[in-house]
N, C-alpha and C. Protein backbone atom coordinates (compact mmCIF):
# COMPACT_ATOMS: atom_id res chain seq x y z
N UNK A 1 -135.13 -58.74 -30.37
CA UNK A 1 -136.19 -58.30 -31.27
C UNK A 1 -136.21 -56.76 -31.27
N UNK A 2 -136.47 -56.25 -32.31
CA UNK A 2 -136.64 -55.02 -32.39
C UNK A 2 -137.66 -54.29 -31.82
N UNK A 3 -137.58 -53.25 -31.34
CA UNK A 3 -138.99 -52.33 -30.70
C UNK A 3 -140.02 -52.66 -31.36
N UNK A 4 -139.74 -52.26 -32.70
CA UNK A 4 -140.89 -51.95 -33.57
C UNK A 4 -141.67 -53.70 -33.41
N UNK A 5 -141.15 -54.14 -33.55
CA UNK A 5 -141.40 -55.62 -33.85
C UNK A 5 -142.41 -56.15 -32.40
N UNK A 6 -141.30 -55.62 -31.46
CA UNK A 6 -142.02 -56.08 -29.70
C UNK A 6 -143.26 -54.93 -29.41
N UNK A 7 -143.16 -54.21 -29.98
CA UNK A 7 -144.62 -53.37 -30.03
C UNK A 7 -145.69 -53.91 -30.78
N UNK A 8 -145.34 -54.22 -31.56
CA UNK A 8 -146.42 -55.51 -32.90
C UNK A 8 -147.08 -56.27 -32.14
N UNK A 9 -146.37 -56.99 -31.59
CA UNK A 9 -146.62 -58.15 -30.77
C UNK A 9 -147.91 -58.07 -29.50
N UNK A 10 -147.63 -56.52 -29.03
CA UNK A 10 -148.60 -56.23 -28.11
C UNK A 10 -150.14 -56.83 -28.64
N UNK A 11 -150.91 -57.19 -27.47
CA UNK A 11 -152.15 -57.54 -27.89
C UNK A 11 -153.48 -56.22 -28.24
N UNK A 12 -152.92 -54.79 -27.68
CA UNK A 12 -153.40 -53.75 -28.24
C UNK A 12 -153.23 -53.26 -29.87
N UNK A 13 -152.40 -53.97 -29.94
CA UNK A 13 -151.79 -53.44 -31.77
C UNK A 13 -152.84 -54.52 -32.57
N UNK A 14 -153.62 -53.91 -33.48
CA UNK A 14 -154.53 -54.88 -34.48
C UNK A 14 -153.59 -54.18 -35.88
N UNK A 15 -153.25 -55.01 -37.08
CA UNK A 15 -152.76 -54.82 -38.29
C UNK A 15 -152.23 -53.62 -38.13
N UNK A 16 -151.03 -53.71 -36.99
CA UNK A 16 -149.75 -52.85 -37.10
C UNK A 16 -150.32 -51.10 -36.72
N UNK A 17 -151.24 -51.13 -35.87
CA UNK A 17 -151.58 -50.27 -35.04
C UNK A 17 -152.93 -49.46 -34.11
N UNK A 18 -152.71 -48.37 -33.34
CA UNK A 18 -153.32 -48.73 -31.57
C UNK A 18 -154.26 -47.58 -32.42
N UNK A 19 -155.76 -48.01 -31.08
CA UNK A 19 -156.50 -47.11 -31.22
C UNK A 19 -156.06 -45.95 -30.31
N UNK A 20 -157.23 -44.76 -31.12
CA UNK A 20 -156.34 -43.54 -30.25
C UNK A 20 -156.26 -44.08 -28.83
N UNK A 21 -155.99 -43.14 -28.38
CA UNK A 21 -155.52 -43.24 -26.85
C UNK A 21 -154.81 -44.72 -26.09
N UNK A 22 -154.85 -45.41 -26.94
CA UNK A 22 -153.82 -46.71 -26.50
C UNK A 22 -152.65 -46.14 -26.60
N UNK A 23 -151.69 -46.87 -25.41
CA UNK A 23 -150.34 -46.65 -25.86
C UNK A 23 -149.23 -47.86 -25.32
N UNK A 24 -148.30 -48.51 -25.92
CA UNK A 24 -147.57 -49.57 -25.50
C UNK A 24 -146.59 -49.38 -25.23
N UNK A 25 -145.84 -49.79 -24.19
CA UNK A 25 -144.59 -49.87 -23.21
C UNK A 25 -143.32 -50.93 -23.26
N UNK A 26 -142.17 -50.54 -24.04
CA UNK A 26 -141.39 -51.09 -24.20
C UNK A 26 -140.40 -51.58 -22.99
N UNK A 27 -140.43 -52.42 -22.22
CA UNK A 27 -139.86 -52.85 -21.11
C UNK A 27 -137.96 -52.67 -21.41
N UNK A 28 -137.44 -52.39 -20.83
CA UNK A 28 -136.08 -52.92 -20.56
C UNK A 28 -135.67 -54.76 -20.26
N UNK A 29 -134.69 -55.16 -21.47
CA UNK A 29 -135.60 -56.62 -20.82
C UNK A 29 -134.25 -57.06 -20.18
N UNK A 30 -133.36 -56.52 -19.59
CA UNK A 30 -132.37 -56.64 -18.37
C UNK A 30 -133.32 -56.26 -16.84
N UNK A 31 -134.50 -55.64 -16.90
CA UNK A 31 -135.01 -55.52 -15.70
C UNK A 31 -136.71 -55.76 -16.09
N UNK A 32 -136.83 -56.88 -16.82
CA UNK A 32 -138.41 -57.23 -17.17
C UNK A 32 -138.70 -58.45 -17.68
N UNK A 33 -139.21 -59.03 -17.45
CA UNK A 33 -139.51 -60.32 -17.53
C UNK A 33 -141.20 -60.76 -17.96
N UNK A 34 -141.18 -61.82 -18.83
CA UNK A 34 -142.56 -62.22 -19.14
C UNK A 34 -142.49 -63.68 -18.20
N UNK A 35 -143.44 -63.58 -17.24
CA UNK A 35 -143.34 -64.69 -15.96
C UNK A 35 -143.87 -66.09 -16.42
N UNK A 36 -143.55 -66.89 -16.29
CA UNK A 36 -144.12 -68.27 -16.80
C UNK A 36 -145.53 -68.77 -15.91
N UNK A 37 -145.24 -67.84 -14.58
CA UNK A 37 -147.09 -68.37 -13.74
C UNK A 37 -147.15 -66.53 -13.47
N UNK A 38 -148.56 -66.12 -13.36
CA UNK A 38 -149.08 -65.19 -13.02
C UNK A 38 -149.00 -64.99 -11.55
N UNK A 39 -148.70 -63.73 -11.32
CA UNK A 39 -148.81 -63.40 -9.74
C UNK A 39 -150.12 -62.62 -9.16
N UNK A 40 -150.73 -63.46 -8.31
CA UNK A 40 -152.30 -63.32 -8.21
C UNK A 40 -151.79 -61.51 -6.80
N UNK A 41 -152.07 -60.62 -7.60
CA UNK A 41 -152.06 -59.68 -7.00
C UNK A 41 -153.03 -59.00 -5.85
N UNK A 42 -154.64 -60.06 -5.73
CA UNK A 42 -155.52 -60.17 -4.74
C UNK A 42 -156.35 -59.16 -4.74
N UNK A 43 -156.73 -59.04 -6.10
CA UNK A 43 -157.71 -57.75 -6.65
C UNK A 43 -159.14 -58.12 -5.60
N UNK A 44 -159.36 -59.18 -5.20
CA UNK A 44 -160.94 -59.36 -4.93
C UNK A 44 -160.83 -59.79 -3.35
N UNK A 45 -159.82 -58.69 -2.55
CA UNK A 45 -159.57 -58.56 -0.69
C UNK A 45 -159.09 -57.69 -0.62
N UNK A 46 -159.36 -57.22 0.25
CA UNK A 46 -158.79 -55.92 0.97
C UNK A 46 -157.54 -56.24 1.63
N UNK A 47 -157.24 -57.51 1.89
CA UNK A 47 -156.01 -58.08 2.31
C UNK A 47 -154.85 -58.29 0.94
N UNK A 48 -155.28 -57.62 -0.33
CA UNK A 48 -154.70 -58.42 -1.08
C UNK A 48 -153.39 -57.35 -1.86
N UNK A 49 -152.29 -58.36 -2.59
CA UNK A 49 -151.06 -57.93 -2.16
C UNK A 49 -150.86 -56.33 -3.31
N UNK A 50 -152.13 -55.91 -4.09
CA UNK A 50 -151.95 -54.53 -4.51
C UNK A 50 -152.13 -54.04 -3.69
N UNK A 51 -152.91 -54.00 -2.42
CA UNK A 51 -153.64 -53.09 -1.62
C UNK A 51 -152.66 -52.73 -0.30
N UNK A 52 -151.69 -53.71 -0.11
CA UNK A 52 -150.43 -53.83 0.61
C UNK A 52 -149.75 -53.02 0.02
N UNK A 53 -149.12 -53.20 -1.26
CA UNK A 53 -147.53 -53.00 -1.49
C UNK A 53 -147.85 -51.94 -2.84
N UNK A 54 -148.92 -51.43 -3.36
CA UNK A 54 -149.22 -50.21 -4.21
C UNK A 54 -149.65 -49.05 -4.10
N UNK A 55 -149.29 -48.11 -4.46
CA UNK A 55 -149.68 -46.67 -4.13
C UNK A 55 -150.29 -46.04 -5.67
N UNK A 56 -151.40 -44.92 -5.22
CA UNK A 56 -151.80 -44.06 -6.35
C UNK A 56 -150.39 -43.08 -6.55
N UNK A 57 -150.84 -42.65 -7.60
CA UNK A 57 -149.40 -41.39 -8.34
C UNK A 57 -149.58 -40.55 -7.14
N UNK A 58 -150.06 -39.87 -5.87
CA UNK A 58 -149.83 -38.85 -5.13
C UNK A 58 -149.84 -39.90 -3.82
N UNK A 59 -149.37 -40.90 -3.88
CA UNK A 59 -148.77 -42.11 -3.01
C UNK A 59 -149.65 -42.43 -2.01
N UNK A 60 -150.82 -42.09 -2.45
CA UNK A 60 -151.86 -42.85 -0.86
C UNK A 60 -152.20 -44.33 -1.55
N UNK A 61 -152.47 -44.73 -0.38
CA UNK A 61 -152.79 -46.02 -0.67
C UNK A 61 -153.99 -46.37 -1.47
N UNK A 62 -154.00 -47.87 -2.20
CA UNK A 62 -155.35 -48.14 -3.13
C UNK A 62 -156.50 -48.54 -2.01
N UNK A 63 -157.34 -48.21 -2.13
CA UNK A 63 -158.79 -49.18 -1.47
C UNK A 63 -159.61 -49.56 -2.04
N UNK A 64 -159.54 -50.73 -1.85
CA UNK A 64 -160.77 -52.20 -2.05
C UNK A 64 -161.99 -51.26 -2.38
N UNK A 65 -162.49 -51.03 -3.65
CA UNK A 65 -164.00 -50.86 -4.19
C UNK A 65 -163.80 -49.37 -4.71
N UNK A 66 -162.81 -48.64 -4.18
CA UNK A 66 -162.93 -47.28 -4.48
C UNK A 66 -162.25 -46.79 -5.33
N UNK A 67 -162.20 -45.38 -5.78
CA UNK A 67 -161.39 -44.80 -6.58
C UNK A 67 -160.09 -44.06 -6.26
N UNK A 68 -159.76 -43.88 -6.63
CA UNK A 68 -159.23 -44.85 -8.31
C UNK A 68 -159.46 -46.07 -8.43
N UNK A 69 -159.41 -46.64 -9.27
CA UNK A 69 -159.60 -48.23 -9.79
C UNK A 69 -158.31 -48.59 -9.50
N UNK A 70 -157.96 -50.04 -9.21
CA UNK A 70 -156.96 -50.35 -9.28
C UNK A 70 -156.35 -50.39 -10.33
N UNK A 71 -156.53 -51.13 -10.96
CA UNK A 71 -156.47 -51.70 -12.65
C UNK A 71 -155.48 -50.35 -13.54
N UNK A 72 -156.30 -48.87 -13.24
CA UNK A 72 -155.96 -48.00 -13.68
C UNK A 72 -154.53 -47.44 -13.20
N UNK A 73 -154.35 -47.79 -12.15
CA UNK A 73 -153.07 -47.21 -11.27
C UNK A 73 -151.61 -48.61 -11.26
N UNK A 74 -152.28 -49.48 -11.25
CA UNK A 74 -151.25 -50.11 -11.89
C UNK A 74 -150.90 -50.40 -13.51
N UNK A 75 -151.69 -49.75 -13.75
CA UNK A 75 -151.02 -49.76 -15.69
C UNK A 75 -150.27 -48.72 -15.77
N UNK A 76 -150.17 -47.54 -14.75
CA UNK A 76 -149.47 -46.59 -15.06
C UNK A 76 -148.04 -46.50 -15.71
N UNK A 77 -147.32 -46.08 -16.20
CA UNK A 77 -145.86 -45.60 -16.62
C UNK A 77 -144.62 -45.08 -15.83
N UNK A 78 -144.72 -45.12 -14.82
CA UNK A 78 -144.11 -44.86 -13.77
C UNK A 78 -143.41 -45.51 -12.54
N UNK A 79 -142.93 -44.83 -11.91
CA UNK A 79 -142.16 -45.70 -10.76
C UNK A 79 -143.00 -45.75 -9.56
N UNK A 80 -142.91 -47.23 -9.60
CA UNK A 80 -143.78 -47.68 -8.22
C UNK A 80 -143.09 -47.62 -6.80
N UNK A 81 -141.87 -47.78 -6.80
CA UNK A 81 -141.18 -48.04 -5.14
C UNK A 81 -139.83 -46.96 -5.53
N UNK A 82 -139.51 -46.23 -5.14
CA UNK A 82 -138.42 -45.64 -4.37
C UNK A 82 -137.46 -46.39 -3.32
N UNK A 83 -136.63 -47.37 -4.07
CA UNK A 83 -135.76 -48.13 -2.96
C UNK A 83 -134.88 -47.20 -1.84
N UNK A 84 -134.69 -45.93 -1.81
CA UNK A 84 -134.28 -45.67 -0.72
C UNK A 84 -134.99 -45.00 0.21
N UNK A 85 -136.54 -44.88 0.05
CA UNK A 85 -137.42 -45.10 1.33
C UNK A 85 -138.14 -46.16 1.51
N UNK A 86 -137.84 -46.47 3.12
CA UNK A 86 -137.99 -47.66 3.60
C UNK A 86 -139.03 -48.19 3.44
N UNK A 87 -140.31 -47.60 3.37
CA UNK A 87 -142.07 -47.61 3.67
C UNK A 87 -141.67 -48.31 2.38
N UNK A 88 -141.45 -47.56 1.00
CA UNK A 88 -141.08 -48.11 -0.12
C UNK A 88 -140.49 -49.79 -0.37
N UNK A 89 -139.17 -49.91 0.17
CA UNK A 89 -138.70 -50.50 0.01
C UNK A 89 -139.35 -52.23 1.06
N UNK A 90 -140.06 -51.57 1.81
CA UNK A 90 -140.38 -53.07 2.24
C UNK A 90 -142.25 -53.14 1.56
N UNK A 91 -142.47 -52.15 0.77
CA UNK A 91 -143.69 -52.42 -0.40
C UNK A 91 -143.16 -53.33 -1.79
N UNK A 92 -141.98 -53.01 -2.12
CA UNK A 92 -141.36 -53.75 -3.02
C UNK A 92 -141.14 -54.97 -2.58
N UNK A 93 -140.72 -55.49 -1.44
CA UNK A 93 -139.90 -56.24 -0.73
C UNK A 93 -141.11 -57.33 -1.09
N UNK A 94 -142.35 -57.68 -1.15
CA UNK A 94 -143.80 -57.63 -0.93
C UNK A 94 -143.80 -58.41 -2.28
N UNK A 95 -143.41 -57.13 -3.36
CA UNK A 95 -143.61 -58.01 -4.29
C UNK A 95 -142.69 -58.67 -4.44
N UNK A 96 -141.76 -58.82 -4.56
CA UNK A 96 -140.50 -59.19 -4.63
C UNK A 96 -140.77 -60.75 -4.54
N UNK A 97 -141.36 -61.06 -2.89
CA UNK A 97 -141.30 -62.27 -2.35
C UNK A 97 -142.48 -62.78 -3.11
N UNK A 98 -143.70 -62.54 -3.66
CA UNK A 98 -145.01 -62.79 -4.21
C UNK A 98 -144.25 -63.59 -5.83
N UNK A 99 -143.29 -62.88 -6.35
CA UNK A 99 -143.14 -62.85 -8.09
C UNK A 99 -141.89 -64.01 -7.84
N UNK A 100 -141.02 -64.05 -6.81
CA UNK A 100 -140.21 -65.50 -6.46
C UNK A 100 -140.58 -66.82 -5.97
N UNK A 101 -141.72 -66.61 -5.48
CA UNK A 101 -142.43 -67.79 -5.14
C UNK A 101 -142.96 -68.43 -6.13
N UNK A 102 -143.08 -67.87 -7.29
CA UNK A 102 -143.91 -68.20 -8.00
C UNK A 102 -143.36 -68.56 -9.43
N UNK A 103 -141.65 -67.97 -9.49
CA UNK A 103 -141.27 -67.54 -11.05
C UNK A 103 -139.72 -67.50 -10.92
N UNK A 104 -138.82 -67.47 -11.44
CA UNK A 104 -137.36 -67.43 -11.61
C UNK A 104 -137.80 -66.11 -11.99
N UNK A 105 -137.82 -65.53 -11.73
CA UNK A 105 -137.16 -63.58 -11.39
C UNK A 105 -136.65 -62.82 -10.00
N UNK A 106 -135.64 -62.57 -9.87
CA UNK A 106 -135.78 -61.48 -8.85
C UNK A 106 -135.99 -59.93 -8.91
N UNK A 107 -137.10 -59.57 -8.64
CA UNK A 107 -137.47 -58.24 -8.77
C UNK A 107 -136.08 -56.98 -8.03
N UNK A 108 -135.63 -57.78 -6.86
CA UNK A 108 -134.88 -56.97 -6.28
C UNK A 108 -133.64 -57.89 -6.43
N UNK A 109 -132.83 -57.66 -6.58
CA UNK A 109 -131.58 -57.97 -6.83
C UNK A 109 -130.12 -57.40 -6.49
């Protein structure tokens, strides 16, 4: 499908386009996948697997109730794990095992 077309599709786009400040993200779809079950990321514990394996943009960790919002820091545009640091790479590892349990994808491959 074409960009233009897979941008349409977004549920932000009403009659072929975003309000200001919306903006939609064209995935690579050799490294992106639309999952057939949702991966419960454990927004509502402090044990839960954003609060493990996600970092804010200046890489501290998220906390349960505070700011930043979660919500906000994972919509970001950016790269979440750095596979060749380790702290990184076993945060990925995290999700990795969360999105296979659950889905024919491998995040890490």
């Amino acid at each position: 499908m074409h960009y233009r077309a897979r941008a349409g599709a977004n549920a932000h786009v009403e009659a072929g386009w975003l309000d200001d400040g919306q903006r939609v993200f064209i995935a690579d779809r050799s490294r992106s996948a639309l999952f057939d079950r949702a991966v419960d990321l454990g927004a509502q514990s402090k044990q839960g697997l954003m609060f493990q394996a996600f970092r804010t943009k200046a890489g501290e960790p998220l906390h349960f109730g505070a700011s930043p919002h979660w919500s906000g820091t994972l919509r970001a545009c950016r790269c979440m794990f750095d596979l060749e640091n380790r702290e990184d790479r076993e945060r990925a590892k995290l999700v990795h095992t969360a999105i296979r349990r659950l889905n024919e994808f491998a995040l890490m491959s």
